[in-house]
PDB file of N, CA and C in Angstrom:
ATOM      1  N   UNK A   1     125.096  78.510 105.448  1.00  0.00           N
ATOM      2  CA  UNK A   1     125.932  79.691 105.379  1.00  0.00           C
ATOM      3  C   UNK A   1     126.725  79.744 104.076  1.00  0.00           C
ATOM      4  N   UNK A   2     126.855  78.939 103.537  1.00  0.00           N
ATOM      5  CA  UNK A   2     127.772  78.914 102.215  1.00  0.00           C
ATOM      6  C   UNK A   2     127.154  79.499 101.473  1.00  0.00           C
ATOM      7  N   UNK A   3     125.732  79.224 100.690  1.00  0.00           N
ATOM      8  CA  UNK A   3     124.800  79.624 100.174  1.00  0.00           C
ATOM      9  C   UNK A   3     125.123  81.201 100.231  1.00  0.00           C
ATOM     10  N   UNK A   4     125.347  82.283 101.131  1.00  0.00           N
ATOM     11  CA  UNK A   4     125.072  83.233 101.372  1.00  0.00           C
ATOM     12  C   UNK A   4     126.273  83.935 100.883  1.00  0.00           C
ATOM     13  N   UNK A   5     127.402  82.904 101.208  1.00  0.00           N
ATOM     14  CA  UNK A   5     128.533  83.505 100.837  1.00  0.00           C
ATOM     15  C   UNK A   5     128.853  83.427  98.979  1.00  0.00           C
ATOM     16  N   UNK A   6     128.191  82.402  98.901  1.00  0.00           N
ATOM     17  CA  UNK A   6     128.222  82.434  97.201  1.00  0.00           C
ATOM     18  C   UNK A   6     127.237  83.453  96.098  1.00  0.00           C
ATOM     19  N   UNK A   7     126.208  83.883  97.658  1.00  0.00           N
ATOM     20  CA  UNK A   7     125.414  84.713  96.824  1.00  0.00           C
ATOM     21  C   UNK A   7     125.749  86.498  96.845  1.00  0.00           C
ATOM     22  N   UNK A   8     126.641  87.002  97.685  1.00  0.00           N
ATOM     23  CA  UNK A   8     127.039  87.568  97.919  1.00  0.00           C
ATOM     24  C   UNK A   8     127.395  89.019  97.160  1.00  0.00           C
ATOM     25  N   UNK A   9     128.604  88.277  96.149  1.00  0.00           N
ATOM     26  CA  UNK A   9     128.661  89.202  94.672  1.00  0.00           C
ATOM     27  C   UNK A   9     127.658  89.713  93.886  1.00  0.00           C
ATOM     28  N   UNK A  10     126.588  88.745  93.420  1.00  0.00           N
ATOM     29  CA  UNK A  10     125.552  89.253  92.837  1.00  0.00           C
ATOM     30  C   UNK A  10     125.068  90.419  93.306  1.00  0.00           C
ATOM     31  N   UNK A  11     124.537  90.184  94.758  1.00  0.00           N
ATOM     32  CA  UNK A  11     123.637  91.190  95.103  1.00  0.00           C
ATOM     33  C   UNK A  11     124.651  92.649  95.188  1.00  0.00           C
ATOM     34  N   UNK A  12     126.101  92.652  95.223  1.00  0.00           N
ATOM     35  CA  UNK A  12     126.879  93.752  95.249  1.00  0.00           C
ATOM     36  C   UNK A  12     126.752  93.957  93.998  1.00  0.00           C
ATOM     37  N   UNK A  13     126.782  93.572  92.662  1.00  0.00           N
ATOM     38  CA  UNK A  13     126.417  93.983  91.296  1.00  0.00           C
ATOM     39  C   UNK A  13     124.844  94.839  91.025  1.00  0.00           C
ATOM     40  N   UNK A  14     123.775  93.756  91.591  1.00  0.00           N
ATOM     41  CA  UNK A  14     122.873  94.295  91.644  1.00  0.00           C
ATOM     42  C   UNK A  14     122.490  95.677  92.566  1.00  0.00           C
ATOM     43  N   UNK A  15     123.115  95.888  93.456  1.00  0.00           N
ATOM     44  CA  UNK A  15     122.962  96.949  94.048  1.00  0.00           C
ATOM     45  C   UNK A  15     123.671  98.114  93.840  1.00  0.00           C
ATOM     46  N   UNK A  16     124.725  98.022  92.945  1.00  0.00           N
ATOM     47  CA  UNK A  16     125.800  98.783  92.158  1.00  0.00           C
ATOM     48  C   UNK A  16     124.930  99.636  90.783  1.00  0.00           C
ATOM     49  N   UNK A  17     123.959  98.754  90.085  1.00  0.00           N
ATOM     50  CA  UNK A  17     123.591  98.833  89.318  1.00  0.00           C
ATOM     51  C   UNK A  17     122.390 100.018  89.461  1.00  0.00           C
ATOM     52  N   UNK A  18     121.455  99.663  90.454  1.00  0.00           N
ATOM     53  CA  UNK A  18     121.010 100.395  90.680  1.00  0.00           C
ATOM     54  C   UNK A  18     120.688 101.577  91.712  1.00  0.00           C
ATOM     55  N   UNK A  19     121.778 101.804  92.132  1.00  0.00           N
ATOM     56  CA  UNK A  19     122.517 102.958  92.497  1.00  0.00           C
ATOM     57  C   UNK A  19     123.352 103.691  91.545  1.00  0.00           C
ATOM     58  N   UNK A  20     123.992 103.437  90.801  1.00  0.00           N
ATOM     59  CA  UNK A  20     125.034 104.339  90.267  1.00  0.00           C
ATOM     60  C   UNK A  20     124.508 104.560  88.708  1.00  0.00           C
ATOM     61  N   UNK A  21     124.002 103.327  87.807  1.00  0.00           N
ATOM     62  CA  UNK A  21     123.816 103.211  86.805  1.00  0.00           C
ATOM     63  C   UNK A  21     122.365 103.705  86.547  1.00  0.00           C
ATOM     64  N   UNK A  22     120.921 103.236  87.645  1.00  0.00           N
ATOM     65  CA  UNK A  22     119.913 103.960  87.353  1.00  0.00           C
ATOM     66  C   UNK A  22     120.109 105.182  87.575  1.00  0.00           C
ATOM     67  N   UNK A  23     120.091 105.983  87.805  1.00  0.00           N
ATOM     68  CA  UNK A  23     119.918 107.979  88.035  1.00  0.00           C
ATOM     69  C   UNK A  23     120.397 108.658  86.556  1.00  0.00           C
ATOM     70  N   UNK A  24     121.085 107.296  85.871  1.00  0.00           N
ATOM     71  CA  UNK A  24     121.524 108.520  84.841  1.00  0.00           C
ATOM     72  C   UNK A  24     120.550 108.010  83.049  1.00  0.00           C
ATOM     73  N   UNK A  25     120.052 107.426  84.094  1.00  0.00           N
ATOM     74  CA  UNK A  25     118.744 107.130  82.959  1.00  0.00           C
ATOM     75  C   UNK A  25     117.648 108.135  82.486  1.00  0.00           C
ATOM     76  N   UNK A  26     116.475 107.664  81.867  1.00  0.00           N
ATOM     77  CA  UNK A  26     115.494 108.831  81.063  1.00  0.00           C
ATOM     78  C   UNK A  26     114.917 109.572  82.376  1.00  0.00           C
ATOM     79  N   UNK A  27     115.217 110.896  82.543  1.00  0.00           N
ATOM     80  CA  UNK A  27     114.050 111.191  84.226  1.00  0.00           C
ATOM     81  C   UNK A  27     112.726 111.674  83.373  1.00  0.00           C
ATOM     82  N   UNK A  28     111.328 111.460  83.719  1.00  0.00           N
ATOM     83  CA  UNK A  28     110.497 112.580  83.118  1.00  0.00           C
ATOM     84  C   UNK A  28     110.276 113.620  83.487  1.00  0.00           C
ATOM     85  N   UNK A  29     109.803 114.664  82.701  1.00  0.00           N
ATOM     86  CA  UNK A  29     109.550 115.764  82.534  1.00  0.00           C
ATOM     87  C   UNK A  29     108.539 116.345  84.002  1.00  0.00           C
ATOM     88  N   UNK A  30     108.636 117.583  83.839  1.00  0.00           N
ATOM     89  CA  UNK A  30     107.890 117.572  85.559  1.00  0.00           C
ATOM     90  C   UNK A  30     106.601 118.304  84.759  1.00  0.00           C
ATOM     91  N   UNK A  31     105.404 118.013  85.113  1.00  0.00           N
ATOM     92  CA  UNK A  31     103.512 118.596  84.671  1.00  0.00           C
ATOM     93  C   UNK A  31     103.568 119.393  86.121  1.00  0.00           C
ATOM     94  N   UNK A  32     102.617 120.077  85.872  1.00  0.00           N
ATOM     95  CA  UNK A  32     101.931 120.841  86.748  1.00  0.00           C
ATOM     96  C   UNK A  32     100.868 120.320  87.216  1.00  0.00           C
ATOM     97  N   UNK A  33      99.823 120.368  88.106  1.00  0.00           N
ATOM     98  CA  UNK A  33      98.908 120.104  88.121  1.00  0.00           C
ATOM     99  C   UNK A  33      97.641 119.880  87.170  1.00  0.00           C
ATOM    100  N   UNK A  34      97.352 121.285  86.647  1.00  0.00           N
ATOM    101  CA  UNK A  34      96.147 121.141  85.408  1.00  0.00           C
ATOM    102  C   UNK A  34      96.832 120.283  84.513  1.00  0.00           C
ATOM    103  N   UNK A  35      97.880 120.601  84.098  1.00  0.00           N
ATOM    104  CA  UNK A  35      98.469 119.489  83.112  1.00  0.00           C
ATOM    105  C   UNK A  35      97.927 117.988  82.947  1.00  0.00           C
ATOM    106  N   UNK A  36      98.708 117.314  84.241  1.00  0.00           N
ATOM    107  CA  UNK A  36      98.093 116.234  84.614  1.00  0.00           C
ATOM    108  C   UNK A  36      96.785 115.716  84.266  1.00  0.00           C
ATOM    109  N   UNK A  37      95.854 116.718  85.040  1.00  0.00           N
ATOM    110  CA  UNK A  37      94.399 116.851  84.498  1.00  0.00           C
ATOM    111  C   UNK A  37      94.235 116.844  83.084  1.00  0.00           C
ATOM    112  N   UNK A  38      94.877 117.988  82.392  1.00  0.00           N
ATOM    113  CA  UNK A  38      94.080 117.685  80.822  1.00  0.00           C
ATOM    114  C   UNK A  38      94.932 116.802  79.775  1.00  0.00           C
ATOM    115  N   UNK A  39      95.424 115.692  80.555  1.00  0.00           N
ATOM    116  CA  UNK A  39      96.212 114.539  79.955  1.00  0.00           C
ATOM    117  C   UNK A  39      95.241 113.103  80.328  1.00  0.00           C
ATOM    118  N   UNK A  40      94.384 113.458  81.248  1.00  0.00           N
ATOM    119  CA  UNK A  40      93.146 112.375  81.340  1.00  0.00           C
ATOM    120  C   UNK A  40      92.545 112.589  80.362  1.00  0.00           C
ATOM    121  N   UNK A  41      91.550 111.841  79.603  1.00  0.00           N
ATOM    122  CA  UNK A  41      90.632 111.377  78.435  1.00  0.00           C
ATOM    123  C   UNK A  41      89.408 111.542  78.987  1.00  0.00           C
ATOM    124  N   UNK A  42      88.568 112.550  78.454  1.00  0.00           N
ATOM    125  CA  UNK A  42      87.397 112.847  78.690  1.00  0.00           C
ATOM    126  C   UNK A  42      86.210 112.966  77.617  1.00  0.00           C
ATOM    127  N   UNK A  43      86.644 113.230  76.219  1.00  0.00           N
ATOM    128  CA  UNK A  43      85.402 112.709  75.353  1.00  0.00           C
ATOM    129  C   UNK A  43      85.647 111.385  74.620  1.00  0.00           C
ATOM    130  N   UNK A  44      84.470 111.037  74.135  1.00  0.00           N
ATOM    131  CA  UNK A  44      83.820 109.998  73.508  1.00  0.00           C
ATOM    132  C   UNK A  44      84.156 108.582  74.383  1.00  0.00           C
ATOM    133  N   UNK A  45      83.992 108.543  75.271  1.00  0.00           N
ATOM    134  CA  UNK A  45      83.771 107.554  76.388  1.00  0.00           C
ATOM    135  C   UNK A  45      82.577 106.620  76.764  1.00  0.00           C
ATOM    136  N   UNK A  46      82.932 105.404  76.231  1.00  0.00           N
ATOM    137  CA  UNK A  46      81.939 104.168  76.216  1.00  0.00           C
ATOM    138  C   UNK A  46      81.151 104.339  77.291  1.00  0.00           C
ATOM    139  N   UNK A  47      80.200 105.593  78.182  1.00  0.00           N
ATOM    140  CA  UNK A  47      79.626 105.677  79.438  1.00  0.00           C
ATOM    141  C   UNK A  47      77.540 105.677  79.238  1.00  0.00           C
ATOM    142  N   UNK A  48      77.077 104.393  80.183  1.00  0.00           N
ATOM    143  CA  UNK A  48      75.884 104.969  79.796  1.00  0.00           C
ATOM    144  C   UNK A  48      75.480 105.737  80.228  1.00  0.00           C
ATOM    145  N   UNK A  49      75.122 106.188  81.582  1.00  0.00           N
ATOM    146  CA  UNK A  49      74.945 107.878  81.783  1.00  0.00           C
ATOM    147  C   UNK A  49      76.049 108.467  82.230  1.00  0.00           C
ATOM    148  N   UNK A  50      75.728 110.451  82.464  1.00  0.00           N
ATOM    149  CA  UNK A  50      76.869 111.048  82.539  1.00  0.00           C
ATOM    150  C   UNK A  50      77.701 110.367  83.895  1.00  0.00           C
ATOM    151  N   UNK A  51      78.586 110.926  83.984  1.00  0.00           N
ATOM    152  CA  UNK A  51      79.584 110.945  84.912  1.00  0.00           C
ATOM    153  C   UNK A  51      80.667 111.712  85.715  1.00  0.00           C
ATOM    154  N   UNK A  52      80.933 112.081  87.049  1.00  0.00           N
ATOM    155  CA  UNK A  52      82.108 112.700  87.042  1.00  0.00           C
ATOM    156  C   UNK A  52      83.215 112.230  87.738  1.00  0.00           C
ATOM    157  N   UNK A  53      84.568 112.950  87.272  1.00  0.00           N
ATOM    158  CA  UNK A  53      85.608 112.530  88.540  1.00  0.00           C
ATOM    159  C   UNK A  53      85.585 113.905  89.035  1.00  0.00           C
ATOM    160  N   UNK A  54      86.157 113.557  89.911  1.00  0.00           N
ATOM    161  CA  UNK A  54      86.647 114.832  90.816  1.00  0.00           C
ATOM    162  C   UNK A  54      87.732 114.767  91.707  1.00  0.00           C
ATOM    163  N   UNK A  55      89.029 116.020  91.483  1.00  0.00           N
ATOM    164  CA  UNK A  55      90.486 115.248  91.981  1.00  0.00           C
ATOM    165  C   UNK A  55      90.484 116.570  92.597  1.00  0.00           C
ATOM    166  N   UNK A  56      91.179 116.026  93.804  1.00  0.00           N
ATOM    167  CA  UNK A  56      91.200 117.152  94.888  1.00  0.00           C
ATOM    168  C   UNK A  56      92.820 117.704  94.719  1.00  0.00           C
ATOM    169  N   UNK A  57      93.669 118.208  95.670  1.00  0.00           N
ATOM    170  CA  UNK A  57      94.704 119.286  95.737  1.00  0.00           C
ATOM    171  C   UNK A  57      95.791 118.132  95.868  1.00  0.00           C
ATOM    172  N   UNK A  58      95.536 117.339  96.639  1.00  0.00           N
ATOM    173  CA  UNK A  58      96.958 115.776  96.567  1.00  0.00           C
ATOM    174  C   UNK A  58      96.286 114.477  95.237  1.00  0.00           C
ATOM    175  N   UNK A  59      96.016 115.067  94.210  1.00  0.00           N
ATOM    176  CA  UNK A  59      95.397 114.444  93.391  1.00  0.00           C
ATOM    177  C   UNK A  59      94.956 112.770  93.447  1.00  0.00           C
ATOM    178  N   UNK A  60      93.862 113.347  94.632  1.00  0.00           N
ATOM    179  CA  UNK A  60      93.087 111.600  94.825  1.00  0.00           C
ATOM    180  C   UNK A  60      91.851 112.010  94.063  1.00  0.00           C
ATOM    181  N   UNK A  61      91.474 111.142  93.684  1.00  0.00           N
ATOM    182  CA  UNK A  61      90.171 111.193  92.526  1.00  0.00           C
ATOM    183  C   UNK A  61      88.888 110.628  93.454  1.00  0.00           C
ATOM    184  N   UNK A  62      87.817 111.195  92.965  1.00  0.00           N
ATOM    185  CA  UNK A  62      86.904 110.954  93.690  1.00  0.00           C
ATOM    186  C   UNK A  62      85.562 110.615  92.631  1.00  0.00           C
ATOM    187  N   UNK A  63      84.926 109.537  92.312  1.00  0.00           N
ATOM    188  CA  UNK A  63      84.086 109.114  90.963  1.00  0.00           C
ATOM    189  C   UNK A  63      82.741 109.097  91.275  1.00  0.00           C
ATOM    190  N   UNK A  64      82.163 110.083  90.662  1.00  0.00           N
ATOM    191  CA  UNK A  64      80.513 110.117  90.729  1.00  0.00           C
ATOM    192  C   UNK A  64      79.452 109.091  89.483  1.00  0.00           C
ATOM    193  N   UNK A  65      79.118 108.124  89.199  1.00  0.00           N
ATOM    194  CA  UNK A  65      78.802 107.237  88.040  1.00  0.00           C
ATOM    195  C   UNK A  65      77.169 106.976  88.803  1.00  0.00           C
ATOM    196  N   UNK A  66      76.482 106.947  87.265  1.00  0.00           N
ATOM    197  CA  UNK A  66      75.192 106.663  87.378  1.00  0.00           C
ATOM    198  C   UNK A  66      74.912 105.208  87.057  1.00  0.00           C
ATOM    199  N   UNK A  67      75.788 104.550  86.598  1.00  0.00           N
ATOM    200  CA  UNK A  67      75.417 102.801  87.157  1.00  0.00           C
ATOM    201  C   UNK A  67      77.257 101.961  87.299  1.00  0.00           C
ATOM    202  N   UNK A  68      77.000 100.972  88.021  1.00  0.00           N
ATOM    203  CA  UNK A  68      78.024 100.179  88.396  1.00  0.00           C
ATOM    204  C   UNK A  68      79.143 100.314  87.751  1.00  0.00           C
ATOM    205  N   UNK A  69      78.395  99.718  86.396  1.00  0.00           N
ATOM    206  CA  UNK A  69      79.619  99.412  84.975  1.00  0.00           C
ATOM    207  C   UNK A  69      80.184 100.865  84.502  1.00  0.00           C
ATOM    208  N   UNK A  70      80.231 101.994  84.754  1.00  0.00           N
ATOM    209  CA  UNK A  70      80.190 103.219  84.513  1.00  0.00           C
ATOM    210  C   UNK A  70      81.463 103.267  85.368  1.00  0.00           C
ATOM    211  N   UNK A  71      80.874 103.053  86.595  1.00  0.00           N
ATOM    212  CA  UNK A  71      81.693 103.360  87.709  1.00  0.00           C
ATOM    213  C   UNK A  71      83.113 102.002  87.832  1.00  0.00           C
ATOM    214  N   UNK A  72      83.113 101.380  87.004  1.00  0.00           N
ATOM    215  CA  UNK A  72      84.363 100.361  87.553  1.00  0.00           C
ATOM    216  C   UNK A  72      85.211 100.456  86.238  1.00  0.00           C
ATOM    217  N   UNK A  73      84.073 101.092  84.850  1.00  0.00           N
ATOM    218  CA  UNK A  73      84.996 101.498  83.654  1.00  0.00           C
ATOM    219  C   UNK A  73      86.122 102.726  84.168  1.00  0.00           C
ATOM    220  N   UNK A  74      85.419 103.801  84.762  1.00  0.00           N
ATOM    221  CA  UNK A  74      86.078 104.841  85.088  1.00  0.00           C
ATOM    222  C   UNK A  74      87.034 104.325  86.156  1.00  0.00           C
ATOM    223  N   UNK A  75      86.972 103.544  87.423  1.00  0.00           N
ATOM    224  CA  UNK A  75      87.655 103.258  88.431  1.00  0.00           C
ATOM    225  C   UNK A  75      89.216 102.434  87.482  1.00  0.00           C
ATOM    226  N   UNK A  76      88.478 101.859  86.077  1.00  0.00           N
ATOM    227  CA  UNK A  76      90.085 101.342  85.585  1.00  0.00           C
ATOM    228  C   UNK A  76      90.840 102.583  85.064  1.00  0.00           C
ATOM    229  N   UNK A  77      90.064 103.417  84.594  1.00  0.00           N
ATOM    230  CA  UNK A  77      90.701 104.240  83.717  1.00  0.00           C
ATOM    231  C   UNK A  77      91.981 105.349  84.956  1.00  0.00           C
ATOM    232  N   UNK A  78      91.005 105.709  85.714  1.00  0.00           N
ATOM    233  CA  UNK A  78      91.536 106.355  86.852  1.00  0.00           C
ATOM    234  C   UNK A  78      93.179 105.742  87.023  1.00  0.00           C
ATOM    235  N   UNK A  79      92.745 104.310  87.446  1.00  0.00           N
ATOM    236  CA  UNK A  79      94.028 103.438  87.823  1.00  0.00           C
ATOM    237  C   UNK A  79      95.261 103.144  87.164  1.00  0.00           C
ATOM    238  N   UNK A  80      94.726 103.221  85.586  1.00  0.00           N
ATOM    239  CA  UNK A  80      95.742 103.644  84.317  1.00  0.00           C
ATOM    240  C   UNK A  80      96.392 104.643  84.788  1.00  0.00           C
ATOM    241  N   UNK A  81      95.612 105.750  84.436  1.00  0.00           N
ATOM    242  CA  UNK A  81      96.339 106.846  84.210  1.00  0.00           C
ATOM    243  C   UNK A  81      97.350 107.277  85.537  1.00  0.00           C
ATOM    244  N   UNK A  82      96.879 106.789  86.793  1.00  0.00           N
ATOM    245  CA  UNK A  82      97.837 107.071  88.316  1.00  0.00           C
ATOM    246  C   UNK A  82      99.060 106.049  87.881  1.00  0.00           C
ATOM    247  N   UNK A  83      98.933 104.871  87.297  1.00  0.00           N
ATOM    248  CA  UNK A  83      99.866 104.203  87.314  1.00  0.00           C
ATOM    249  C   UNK A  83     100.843 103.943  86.261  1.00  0.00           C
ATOM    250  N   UNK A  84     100.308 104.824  84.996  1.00  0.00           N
ATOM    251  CA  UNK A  84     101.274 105.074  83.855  1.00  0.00           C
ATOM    252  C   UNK A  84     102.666 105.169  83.800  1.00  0.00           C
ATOM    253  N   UNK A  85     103.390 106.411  84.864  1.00  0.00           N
ATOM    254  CA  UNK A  85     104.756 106.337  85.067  1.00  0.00           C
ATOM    255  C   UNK A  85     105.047 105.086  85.488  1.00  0.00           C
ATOM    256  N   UNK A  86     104.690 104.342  86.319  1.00  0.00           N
ATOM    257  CA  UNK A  86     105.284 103.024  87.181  1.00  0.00           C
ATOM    258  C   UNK A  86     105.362 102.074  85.649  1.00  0.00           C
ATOM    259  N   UNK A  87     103.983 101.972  84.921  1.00  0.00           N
ATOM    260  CA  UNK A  87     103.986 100.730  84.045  1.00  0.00           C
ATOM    261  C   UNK A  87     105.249 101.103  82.956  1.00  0.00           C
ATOM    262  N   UNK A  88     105.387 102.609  82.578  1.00  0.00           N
ATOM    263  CA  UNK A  88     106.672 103.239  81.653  1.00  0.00           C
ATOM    264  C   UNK A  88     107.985 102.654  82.371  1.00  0.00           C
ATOM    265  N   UNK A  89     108.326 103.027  83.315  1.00  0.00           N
ATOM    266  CA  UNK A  89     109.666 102.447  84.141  1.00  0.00           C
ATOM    267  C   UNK A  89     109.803 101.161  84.310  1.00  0.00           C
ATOM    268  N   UNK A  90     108.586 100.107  84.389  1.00  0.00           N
ATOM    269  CA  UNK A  90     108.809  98.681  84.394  1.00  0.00           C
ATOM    270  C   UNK A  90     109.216  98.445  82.914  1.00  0.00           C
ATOM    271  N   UNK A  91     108.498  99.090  81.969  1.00  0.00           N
ATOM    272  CA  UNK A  91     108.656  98.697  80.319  1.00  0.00           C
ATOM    273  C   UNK A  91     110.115  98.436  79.899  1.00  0.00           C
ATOM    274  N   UNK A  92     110.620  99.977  80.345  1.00  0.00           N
ATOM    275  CA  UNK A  92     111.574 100.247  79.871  1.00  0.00           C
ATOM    276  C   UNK A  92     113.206  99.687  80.789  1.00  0.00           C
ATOM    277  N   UNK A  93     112.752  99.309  81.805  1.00  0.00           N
ATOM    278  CA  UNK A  93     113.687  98.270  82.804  1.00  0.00           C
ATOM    279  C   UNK A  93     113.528  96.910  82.097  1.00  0.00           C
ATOM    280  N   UNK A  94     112.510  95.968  81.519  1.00  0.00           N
ATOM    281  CA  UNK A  94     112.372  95.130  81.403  1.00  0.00           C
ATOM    282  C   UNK A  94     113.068  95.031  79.694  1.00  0.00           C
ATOM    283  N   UNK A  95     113.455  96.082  78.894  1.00  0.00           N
ATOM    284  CA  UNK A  95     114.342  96.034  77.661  1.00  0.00           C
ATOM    285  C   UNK A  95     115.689  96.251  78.033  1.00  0.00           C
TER     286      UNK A  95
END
Protein backbone atom coordinates (compact mmCIF):
# COMPACT_ATOMS: atom_id res chain seq x y z
CA UNK A 1 0.00 0.00 0.00
CA UNK A 2 2.72 2.54 0.39
CA UNK A 3 3.84 2.05 -3.08
CA UNK A 4 0.45 3.43 -4.16
CA UNK A 5 0.47 6.16 -1.95
CA UNK A 6 3.84 7.38 -3.22
CA UNK A 7 2.67 6.90 -6.63
CA UNK A 8 -0.18 8.84 -6.38
CA UNK A 9 0.93 12.53 -7.40
CA UNK A 10 2.36 11.49 -10.55
CA UNK A 11 -0.51 9.98 -11.96
CA UNK A 12 -2.56 13.37 -10.77
CA UNK A 13 0.13 15.33 -12.95
CA UNK A 14 -0.15 12.96 -15.60
CA UNK A 15 -3.73 13.07 -15.82
CA UNK A 16 -3.79 16.92 -15.45
CA UNK A 17 -1.68 17.03 -18.36
CA UNK A 18 -3.61 15.38 -20.48
CA UNK A 19 -6.77 16.71 -19.85
CA UNK A 20 -6.26 20.30 -19.63
CA UNK A 21 -2.93 20.80 -21.48
CA UNK A 22 -3.65 18.30 -24.54
CA UNK A 23 -6.93 19.99 -26.26
CA UNK A 24 -5.10 23.08 -26.72
CA UNK A 25 -2.64 21.54 -28.91
CA UNK A 26 -2.30 21.30 -33.02
CA UNK A 27 -6.14 19.83 -33.91
CA UNK A 28 -6.13 18.79 -37.75
CA UNK A 29 -7.88 20.12 -40.31
CA UNK A 30 -11.22 18.30 -41.14
CA UNK A 31 -11.08 16.41 -45.31
CA UNK A 32 -14.05 15.38 -46.72
CA UNK A 33 -14.37 12.25 -48.01
CA UNK A 34 -13.00 12.43 -51.77
CA UNK A 35 -10.33 14.37 -50.21
CA UNK A 36 -9.12 11.63 -48.20
CA UNK A 37 -9.28 9.56 -51.32
CA UNK A 38 -7.21 11.78 -53.57
CA UNK A 39 -4.51 12.05 -50.78
CA UNK A 40 -3.84 8.15 -51.38
CA UNK A 41 -0.94 7.56 -54.02
CA UNK A 42 -1.98 6.03 -57.06
CA UNK A 43 0.61 6.45 -59.94
CA UNK A 44 3.90 5.02 -60.56
CA UNK A 45 3.53 2.16 -58.11
CA UNK A 46 6.10 -0.70 -57.85
CA UNK A 47 2.86 -3.21 -58.94
CA UNK A 48 3.28 -6.25 -61.22
CA UNK A 49 -0.12 -6.46 -62.52
CA UNK A 50 -2.96 -3.97 -62.35
CA UNK A 51 -4.72 -3.52 -59.24
CA UNK A 52 -7.60 -2.10 -57.31
CA UNK A 53 -8.73 -0.69 -53.96
CA UNK A 54 -12.02 -0.05 -53.35
CA UNK A 55 -13.33 2.07 -50.18
CA UNK A 56 -16.78 1.94 -49.34
CA UNK A 57 -19.05 4.89 -47.42
CA UNK A 58 -17.31 4.13 -43.62
CA UNK A 59 -14.03 4.14 -45.49
CA UNK A 60 -12.97 0.37 -45.17
CA UNK A 61 -10.89 -0.52 -48.14
CA UNK A 62 -11.39 -3.44 -49.96
CA UNK A 63 -8.02 -4.77 -52.32
CA UNK A 64 -8.37 -6.49 -55.60
CA UNK A 65 -4.35 -7.64 -56.60
CA UNK A 66 -3.29 -9.97 -59.29
CA UNK A 67 -0.46 -11.68 -57.28
CA UNK A 68 0.34 -11.98 -53.48
CA UNK A 69 3.25 -9.45 -53.39
CA UNK A 70 0.90 -6.87 -55.07
CA UNK A 71 -1.56 -7.54 -52.63
CA UNK A 72 0.50 -7.22 -49.20
CA UNK A 73 2.47 -4.10 -50.99
CA UNK A 74 -0.93 -2.44 -51.24
CA UNK A 75 -2.31 -4.03 -47.81
CA UNK A 76 0.94 -1.86 -46.27
CA UNK A 77 0.23 1.06 -48.08
CA UNK A 78 -3.53 0.99 -47.16
CA UNK A 79 -2.32 0.62 -43.41
CA UNK A 80 -0.04 3.77 -43.76
CA UNK A 81 -2.22 5.87 -44.97
CA UNK A 82 -5.39 4.74 -42.17
CA UNK A 83 -2.78 5.16 -39.65
CA UNK A 84 -0.98 8.42 -40.54
CA UNK A 85 -2.90 10.72 -38.05
CA UNK A 86 -2.14 8.21 -35.07
CA UNK A 87 1.77 7.88 -36.25
CA UNK A 88 1.61 12.26 -36.55
CA UNK A 89 0.22 12.48 -32.83
CA UNK A 90 2.70 9.84 -31.46
CA UNK A 91 5.62 11.96 -33.36
CA UNK A 92 4.72 14.94 -32.15
CA UNK A 93 3.88 13.73 -28.31
CA UNK A 94 7.14 12.00 -28.32
CA UNK A 95 9.09 15.81 -28.93
Amino acid sequence: MQKLRFLRPYWLIIIFFFNCIGPLGVKPHKQSFQQRLDSFPRNNLPLVKPAKIYWDDHLIPFIEAGTDSDCAFLLGMVHAHLRLGQMTLLRRASQ
